[in-house]
Protein backbone atom coordinates (compact mmCIF):
# COMPACT_ATOMS: atom_id res chain seq x y z
CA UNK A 1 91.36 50.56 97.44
CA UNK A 2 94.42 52.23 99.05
CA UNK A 3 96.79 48.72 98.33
CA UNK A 4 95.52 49.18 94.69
CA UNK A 5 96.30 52.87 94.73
CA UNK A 6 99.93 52.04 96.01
CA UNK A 7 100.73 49.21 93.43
CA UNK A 8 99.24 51.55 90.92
CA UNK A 9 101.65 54.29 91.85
CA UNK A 10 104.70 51.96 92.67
CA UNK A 11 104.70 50.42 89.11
CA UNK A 12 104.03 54.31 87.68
CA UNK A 13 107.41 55.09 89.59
CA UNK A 14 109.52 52.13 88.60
CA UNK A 15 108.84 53.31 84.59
CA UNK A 16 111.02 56.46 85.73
CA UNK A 17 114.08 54.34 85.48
CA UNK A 18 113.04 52.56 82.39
CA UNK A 19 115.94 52.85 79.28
CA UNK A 20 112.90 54.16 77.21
CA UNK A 21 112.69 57.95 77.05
CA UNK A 22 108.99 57.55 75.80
CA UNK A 23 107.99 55.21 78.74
CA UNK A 24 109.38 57.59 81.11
CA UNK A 25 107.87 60.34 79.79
CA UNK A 26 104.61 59.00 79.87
CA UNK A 27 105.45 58.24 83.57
CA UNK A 28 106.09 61.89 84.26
CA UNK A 29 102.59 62.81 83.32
CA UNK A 30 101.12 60.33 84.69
CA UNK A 31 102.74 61.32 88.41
CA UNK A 32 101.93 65.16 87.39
CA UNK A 33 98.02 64.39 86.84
CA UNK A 34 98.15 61.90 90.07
CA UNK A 35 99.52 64.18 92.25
CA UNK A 36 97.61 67.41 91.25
CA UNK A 37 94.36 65.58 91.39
CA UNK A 38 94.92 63.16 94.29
CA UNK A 39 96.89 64.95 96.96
CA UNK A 40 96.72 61.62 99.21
CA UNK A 41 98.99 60.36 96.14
CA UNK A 42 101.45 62.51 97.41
CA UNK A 43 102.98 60.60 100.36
CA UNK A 44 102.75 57.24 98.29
CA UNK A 45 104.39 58.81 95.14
CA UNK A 46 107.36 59.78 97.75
CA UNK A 47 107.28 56.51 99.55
CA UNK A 48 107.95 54.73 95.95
CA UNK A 49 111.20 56.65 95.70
CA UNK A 50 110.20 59.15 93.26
CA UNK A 51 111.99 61.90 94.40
CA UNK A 52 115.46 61.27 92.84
CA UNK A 53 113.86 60.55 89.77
CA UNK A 54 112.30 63.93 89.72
CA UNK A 55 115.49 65.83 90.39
CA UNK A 56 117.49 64.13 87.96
CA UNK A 57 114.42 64.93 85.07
CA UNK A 58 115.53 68.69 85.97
CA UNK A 59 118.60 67.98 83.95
CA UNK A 60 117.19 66.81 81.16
CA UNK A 61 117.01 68.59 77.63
CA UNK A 62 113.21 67.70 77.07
CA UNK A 63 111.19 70.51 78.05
CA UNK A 64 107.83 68.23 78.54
CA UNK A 65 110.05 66.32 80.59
CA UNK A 66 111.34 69.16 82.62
CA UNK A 67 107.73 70.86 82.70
CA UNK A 68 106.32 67.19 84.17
CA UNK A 69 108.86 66.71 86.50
CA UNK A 70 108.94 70.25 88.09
CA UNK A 71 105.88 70.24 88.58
CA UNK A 72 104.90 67.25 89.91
CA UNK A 73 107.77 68.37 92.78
CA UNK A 74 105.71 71.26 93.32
CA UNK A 75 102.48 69.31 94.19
CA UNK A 76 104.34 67.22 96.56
CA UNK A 77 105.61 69.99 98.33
CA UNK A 78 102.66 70.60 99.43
CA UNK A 79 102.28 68.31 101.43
CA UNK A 80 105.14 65.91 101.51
CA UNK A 81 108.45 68.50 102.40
CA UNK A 82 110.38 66.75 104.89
CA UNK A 83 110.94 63.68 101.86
CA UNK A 84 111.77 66.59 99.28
CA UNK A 85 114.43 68.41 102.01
CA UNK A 86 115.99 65.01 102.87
CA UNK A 87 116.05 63.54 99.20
CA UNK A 88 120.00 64.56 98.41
CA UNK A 89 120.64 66.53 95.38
CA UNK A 90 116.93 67.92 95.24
CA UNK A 91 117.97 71.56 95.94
CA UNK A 92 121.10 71.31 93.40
CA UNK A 93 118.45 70.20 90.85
CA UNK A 94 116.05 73.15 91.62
CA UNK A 95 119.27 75.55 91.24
CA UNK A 96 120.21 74.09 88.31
CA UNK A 97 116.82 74.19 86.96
CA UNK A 98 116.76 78.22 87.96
CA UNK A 99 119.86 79.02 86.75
CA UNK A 100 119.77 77.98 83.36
CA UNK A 101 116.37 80.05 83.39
CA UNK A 102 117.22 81.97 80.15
CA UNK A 103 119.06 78.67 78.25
CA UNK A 104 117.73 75.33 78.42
CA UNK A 105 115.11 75.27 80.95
CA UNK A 106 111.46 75.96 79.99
CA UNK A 107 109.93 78.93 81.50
CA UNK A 108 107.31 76.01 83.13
CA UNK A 109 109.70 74.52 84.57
CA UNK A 110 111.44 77.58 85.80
CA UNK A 111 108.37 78.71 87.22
CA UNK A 112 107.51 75.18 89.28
CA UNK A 113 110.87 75.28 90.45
CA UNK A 114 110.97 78.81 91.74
CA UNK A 115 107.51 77.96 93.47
CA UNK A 116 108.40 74.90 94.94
CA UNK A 117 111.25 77.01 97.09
CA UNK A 118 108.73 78.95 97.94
CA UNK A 119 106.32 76.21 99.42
CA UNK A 120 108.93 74.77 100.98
CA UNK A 121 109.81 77.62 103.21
CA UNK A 122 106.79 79.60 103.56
CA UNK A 123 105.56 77.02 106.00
CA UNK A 124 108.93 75.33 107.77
CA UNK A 125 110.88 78.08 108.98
CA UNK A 126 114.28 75.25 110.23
CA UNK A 127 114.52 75.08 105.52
CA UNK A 128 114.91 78.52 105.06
CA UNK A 129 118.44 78.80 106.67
CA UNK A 130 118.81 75.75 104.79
CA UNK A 131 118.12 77.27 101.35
CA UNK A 132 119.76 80.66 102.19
CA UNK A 133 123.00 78.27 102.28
CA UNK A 134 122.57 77.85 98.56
CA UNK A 135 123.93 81.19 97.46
CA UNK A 136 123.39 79.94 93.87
CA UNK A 137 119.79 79.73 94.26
CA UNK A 138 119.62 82.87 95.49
CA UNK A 139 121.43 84.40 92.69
CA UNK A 140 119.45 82.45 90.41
CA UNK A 141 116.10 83.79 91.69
CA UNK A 142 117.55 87.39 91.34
CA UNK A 143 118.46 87.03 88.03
CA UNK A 144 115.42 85.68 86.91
CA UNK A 145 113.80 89.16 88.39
CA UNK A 146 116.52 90.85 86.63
CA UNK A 147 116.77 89.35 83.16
CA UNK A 148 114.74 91.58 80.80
CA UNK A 149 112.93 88.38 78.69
CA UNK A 150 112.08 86.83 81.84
CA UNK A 151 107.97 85.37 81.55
CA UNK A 152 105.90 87.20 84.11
CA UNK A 153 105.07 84.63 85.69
CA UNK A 154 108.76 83.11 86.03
CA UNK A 155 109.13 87.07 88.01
CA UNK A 156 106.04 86.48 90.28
CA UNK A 157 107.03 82.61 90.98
CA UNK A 158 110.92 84.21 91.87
CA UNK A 159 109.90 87.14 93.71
CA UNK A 160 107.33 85.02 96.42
CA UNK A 161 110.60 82.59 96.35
CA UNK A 162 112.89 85.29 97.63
CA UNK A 163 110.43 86.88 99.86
CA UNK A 164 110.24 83.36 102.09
CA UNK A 165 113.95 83.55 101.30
CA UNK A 166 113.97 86.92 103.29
CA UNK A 167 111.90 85.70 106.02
CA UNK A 168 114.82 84.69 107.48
CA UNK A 169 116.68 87.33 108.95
CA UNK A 170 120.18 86.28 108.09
CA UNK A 171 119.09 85.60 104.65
CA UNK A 172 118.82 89.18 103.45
CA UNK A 173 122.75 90.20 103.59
CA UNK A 174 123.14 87.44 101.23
CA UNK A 175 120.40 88.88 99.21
CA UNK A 176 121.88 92.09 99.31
CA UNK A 177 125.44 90.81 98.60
CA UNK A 178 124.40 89.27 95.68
CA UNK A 179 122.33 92.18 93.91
CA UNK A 180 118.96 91.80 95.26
CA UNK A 181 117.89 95.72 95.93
CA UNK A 182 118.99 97.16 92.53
CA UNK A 183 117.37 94.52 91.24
CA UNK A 184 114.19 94.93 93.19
CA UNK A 185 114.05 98.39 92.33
CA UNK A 186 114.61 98.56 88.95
CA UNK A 187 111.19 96.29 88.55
CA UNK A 188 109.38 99.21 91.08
CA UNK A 189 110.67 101.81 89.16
CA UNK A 190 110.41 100.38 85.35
CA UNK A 191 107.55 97.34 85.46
CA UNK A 192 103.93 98.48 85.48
CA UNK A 193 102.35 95.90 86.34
CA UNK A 194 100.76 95.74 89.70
CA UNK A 195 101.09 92.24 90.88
CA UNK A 196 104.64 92.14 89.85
CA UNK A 197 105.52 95.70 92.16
CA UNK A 198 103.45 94.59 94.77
CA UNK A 199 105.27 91.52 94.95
CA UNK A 200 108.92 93.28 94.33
CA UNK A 201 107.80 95.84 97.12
CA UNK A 202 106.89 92.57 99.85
CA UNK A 203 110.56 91.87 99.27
CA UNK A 204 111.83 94.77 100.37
CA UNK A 205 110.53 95.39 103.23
CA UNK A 206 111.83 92.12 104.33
CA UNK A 207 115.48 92.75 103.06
CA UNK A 208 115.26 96.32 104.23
CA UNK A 209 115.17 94.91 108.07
CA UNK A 210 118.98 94.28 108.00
CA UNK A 211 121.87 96.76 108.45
CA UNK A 212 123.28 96.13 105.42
CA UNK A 213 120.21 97.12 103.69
CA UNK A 214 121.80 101.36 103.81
CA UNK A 215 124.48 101.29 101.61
CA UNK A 216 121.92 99.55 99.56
CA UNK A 217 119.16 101.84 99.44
CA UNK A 218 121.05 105.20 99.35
CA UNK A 219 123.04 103.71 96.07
CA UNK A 220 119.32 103.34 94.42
CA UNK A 221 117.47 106.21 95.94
CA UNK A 222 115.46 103.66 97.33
CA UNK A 223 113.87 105.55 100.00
CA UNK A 224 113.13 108.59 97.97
CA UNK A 225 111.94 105.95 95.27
CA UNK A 226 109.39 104.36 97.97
CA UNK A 227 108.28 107.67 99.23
CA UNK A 228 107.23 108.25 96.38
CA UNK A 229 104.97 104.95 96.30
CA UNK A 230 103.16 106.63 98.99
CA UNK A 231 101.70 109.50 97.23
CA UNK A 232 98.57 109.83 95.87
CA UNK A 233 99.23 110.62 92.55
CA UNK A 234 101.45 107.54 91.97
CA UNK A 235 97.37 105.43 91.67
CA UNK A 236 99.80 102.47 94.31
CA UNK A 237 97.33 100.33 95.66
CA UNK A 238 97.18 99.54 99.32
CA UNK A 239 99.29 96.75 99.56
CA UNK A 240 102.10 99.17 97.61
CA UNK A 241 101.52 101.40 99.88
CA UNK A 242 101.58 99.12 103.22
CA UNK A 243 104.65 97.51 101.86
CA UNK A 244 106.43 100.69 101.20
CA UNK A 245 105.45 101.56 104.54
CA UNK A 246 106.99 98.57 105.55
CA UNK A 247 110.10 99.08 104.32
CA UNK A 248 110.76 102.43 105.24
CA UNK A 249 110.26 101.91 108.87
CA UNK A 250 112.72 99.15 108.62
CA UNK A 251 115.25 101.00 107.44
CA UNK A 252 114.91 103.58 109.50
CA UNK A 253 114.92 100.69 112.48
CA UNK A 254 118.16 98.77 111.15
CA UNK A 255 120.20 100.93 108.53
CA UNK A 256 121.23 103.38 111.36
CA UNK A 257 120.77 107.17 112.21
CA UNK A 258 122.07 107.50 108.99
CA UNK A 259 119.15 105.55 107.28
CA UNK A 260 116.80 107.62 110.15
CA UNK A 261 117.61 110.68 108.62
CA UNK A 262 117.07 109.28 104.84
CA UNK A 263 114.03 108.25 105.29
CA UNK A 264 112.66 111.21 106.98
CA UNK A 265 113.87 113.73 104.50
CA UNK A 266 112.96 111.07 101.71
CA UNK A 267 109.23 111.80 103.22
CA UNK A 268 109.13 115.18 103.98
CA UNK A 269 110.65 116.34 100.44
CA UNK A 270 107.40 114.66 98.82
CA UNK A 271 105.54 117.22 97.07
CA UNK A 272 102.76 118.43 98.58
CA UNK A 273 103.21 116.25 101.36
CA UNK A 274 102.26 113.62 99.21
CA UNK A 275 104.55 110.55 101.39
CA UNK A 276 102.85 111.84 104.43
CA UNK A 277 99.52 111.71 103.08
CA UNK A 278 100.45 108.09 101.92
CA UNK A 279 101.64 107.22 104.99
CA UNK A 280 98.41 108.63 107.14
CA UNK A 281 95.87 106.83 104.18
CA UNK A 282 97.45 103.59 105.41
CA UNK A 283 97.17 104.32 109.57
CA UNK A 284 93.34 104.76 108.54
CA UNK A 285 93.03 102.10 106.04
CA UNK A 286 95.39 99.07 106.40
CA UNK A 287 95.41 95.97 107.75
CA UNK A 288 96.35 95.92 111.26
CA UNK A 289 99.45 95.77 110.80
CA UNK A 290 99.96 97.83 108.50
CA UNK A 291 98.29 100.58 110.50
CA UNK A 292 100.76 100.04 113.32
CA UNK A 293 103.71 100.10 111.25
CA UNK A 294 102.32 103.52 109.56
CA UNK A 295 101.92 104.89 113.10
CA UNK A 296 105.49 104.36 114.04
CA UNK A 297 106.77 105.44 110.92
CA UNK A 298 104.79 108.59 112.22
CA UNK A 299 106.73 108.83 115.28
CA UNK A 300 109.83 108.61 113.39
CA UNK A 301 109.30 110.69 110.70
CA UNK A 302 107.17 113.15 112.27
CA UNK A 303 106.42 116.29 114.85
CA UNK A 304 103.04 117.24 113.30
CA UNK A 305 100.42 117.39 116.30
CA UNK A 306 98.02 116.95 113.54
CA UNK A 307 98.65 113.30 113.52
CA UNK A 308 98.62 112.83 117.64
CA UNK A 309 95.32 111.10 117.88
CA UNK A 310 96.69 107.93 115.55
CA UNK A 311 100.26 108.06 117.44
CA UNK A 312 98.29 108.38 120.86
CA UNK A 313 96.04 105.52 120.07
CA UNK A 314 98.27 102.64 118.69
CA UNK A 315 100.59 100.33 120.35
CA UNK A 316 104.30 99.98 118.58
CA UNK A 317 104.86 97.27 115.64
CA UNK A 318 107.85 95.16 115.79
CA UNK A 319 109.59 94.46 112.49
């Protein structure tokens, strides 16, 4: 059953490199169903030397072609990432995929490719330095956040891309360098949809955790804008508020006194104490750690002996 499964695959692969753009094709959707449905296909469909294939179809000007190709990279990265990081030229096919986001790549295939960053460094921390090398991914996946006809889904698929971007720490001056927290901000500020600023707000609390992250946030108002986030009447869901949270208190721990000082006045000029209320719904009601992060925030941002009992009772966070 397995040999069968392997020839079946093997001679599925060898079309790729057929002259006939129809009998590739046909190849590409045949790997995209196999791989989605059969993820013990994976290994074999990388074994058969699929991979370059793949990248290479990122080039190409059909968009079912693209579309099958992309994503048929994105099941395999599931499961098979150590072929994908070692196949040469994959990650200058994934840029090149991203960056033509708004020309001659289809949004599907935009979307697969930012994803497939994403899988590939959410679970192997040794890629992400890896990928934060590529500055022109990076700048890619920002613009797609940025661009105003970007599909929603293209911004959800970029923004959990950057965020395992920013899980590495040295990662984030890059991001910053290249635009990231104006353009993280102007989707918080402007883009109503939940998912999206929940997403856009995970970010920055990871690229907030770098000194460079200051400069950034005074030039937006960003801690005034995420103060606001906190209060009540701005209907943020928990996660908003948690990530906000998050973000403040690291600023305040790696922008600096002068980032210390932002972020407290940011809080305390909330109306009505609004920020603080945010900040105190969260030490009740988040995760754990998103209580502990609200609790330091506490300490940092406030003398009130009103809030002693959660300060008293919790043990520090670390970013």
């Amino acid at each position: 059953m397995e040999t069968a499964k392997r020839k079946t695959i093997e001679t599925i692969v060898s079309k790729l490199s057929s002259v006939s753009e129809q009998t590739r094709s046909s190849a590409l959707a045949e790997l995209r169903l196999i791989s989605k449905q059969d993820p013990d296909s994976r290994s074999i469909i990388s074994d058969a030397g699929a991979i370059p294939y793949l990248a290479e179809t990122l080039y190409s000007s059909s968009p079912s072609s693209q579309e099958n190709a992309a994503a048929t990279l994105l099941n395999l990265s599931i499961t098979s990432r150590e072929p994908l990081m070692s196949s040469r030229g994959l990650l200058d096919a994934l840029s090149h995929a991203l960056r033509h986001h708004d020309t001659s790549t289809s949004p599907a295939a935009v979307q697969s490719s930012a994803a497939t960053i994403y899988s590939l460094l959410i679970s192997e921390e040794s890629y992400r330095p890896v990928v934060g090398s590529k500055r022109d991914i990076i700048f890619s996946l920002i613009h797609i956040i940025r661009y105003q006809d970007s599909h929603p889904r293209s911004i959800k698929d970029a923004l959990k891309a950057l965020f395992a971007v920013a899980l590495h720490p040295e990662n984030r001056s890059t991001m910053i360098s290249l635009g990231a927290i104006p353009a993280l901000f102007s989707l918080i500020v402007k883009d109503s949809r939940c998912g999206i600023v929940e997403d856009a707000t995970a970010v920055m609390a990871q690229v907030a955790g770098c000194g460079e992250s200051e400069e950034g946030m005074r030039r937006v108002s960003g801690a005034n804008v995420l103060a606001d986030l906190l209060d009540p009447c701005t209907g943020s869901s928990l996660r908003i508020k948690e990530n906000a949270v998050s973000a403040l208190l690291n600023l305040a721990r790696c922008g600096g006194d002068e980032a210390r000082l932002e972020v407290a006045s940011a809080v305390a000029s909330g109306a009505d104490e609004g920020a603080m209320e945010g900040i105190l719904y969260v030490a009740e009601n988040g995760s754990d750690k998103g209580r502990k992060k609200a609790v330091d925030l506490l300490k940092l941002v406030s003398d009130d002996s009103r809030f002693d009992h959660l300060i008293n009772d919790d043990n520090p966070s670390s970013i």
